[in-house]
N, C-alpha and C. Protein backbone atom coordinates (compact mmCIF):
# COMPACT_ATOMS: atom_id res chain seq x y z
N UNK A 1 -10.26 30.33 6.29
CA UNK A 1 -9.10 29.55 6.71
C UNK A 1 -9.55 28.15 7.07
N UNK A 2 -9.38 26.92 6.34
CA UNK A 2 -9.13 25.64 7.48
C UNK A 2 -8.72 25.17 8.03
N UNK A 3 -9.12 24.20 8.84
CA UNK A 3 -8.18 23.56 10.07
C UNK A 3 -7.00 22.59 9.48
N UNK A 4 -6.11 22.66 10.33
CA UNK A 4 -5.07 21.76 9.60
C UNK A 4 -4.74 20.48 10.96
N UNK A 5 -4.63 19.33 10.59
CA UNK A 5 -4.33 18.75 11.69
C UNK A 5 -3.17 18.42 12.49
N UNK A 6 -3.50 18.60 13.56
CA UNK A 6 -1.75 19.18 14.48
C UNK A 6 -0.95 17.84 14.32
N UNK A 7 0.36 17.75 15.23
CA UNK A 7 1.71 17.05 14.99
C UNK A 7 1.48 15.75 15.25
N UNK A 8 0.42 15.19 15.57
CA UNK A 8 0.09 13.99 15.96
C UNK A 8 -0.90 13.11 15.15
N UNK A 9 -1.19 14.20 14.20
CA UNK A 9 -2.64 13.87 13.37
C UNK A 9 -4.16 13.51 14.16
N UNK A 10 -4.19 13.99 15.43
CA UNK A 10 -5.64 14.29 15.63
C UNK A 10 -6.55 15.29 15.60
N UNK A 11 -5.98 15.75 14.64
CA UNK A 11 -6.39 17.45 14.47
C UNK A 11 -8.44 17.36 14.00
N UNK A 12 -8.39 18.54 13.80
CA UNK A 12 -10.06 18.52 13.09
C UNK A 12 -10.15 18.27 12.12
N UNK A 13 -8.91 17.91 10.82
CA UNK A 13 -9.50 17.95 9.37
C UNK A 13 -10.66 17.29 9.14
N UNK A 14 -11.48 16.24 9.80
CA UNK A 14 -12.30 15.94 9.55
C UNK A 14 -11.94 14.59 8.17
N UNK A 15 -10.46 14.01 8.49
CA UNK A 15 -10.06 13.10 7.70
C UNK A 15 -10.25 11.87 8.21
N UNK A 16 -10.56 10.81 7.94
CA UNK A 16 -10.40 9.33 8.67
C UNK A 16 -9.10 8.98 8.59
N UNK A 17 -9.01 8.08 9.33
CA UNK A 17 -7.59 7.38 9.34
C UNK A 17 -7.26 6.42 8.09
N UNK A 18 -6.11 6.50 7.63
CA UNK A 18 -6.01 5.57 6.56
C UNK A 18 -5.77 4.12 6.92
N UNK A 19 -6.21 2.86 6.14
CA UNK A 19 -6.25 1.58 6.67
C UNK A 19 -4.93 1.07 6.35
N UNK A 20 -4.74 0.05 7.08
CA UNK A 20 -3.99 -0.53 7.42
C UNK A 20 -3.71 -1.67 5.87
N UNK A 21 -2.66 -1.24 5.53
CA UNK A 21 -1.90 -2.14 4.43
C UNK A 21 -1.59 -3.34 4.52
N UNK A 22 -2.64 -4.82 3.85
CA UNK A 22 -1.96 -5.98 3.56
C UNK A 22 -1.71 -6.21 1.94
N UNK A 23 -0.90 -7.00 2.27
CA UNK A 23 -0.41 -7.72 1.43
C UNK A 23 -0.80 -8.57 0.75
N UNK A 24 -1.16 -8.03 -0.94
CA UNK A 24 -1.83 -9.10 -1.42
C UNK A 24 -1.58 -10.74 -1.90
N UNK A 25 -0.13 -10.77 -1.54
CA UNK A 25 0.25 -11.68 -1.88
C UNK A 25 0.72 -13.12 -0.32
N UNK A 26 0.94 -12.43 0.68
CA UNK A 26 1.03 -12.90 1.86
C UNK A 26 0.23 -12.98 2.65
N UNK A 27 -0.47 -11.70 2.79
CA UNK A 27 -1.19 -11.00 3.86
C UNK A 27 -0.54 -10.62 4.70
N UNK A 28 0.54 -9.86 4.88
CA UNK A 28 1.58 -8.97 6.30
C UNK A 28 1.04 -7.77 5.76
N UNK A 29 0.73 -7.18 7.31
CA UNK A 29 0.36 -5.97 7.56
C UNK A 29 0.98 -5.09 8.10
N UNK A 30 0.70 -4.05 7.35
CA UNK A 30 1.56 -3.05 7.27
C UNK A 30 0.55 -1.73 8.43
N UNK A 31 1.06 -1.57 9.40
CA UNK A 31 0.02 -0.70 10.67
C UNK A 31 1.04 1.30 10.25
N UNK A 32 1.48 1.56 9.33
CA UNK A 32 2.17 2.91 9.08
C UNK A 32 2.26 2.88 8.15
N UNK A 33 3.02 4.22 7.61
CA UNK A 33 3.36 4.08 6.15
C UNK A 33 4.33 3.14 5.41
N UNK A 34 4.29 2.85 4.54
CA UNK A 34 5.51 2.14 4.19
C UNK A 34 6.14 2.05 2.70
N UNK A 35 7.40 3.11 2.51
CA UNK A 35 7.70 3.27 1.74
C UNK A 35 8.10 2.44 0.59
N UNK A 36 8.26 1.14 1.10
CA UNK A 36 8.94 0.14 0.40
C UNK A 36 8.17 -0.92 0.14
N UNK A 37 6.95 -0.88 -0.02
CA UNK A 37 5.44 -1.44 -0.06
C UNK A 37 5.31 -1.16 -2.11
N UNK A 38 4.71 -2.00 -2.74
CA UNK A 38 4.21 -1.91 -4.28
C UNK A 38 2.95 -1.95 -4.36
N UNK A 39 2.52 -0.89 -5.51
CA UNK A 39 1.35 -0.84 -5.22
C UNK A 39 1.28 -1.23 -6.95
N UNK A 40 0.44 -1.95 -7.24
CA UNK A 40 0.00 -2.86 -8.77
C UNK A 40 -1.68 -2.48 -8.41
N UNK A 41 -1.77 -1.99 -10.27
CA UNK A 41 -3.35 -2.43 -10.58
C UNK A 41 -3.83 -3.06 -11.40
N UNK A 42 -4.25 -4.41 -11.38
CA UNK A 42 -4.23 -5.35 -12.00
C UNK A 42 -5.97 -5.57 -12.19
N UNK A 43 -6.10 -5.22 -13.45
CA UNK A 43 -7.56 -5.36 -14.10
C UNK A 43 -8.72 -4.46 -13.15
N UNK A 44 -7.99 -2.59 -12.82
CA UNK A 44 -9.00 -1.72 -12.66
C UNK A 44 -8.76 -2.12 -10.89
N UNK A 45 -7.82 -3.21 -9.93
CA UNK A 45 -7.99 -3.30 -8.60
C UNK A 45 -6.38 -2.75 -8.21
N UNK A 46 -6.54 -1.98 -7.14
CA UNK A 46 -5.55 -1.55 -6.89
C UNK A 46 -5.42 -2.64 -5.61
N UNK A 47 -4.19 -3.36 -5.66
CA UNK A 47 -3.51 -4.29 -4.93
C UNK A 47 -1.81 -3.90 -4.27
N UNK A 48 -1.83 -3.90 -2.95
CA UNK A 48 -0.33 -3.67 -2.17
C UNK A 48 0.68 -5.10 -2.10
N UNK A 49 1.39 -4.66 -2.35
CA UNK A 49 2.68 -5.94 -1.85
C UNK A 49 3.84 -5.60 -0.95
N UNK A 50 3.78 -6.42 -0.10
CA UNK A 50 5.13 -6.01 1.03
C UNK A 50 6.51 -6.26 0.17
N UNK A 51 7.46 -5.62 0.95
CA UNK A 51 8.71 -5.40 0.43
C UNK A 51 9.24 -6.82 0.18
N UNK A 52 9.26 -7.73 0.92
CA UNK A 52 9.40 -9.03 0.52
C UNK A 52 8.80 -9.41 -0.57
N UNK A 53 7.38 -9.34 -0.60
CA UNK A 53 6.94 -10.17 -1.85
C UNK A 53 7.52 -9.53 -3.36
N UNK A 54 7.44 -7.85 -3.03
CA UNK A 54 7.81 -6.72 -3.96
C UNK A 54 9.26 -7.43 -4.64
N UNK A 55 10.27 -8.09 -3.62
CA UNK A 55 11.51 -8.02 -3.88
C UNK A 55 11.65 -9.28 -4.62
N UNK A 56 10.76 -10.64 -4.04
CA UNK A 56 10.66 -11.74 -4.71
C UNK A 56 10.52 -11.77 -5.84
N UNK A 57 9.62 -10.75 -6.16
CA UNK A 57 8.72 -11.18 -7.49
C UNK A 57 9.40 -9.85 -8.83
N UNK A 58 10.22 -9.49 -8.67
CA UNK A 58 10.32 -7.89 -8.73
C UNK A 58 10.03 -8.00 -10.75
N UNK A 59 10.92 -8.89 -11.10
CA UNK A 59 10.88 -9.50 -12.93
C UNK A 59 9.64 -9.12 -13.18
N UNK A 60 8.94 -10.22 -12.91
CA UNK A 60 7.27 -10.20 -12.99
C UNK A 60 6.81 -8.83 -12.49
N UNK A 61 6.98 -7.89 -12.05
CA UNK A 61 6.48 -6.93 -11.26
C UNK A 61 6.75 -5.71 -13.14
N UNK A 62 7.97 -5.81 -13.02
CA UNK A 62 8.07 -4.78 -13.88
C UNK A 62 8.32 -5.48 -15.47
N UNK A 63 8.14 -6.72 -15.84
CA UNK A 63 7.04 -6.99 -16.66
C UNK A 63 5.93 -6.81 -16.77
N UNK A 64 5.50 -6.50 -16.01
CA UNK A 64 4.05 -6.09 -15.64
C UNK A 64 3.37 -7.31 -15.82
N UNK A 65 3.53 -7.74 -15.59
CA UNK A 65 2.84 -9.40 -15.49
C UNK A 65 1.73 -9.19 -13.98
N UNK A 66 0.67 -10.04 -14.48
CA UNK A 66 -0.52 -9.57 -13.15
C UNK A 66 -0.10 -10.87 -12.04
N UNK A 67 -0.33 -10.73 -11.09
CA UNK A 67 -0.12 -11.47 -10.18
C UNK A 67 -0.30 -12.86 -10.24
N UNK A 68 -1.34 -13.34 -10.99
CA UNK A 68 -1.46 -14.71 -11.32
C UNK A 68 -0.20 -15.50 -12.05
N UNK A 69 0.41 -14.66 -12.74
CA UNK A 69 1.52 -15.73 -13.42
C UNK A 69 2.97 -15.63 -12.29
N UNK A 70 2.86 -15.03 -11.33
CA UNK A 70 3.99 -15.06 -10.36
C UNK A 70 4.51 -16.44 -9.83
């Protein structure tokens, strides 16, 4: 049986904490999850964008256009 980690997440899994989400295009940080966050991988780098930048740029986003031509 393994441990599972309790309701707070300080359990034993023996998991680290996940880091803290910026923004590759601003830098706003994201300290939780955040559903409304984009995640682009642009030449093998996986890069986050806050919902703002996500919403600014959204054309270019799903052109798939890499961040440089934004």
């Amino acid at each position: 049986m393994t441990s599972q980690p309790d309701g707070d997440g300080n359990g034993d899994a023996g998991t680290a904490e996940p880091e803290a989400l910026v923004c590759a295009r601003c830098g706003a940080r994201a300290e939780g999850p955040r559903p409304t966050w984009t995640l682009s991988v642009e030449n093998g780098v996986r890069r986050h964008y806050c919902e703002t930048c996500s919403r600014d740029n959204l054309r270019a986003i799903e052109g798939r256009l890499d961040a440089q031509w934004w």
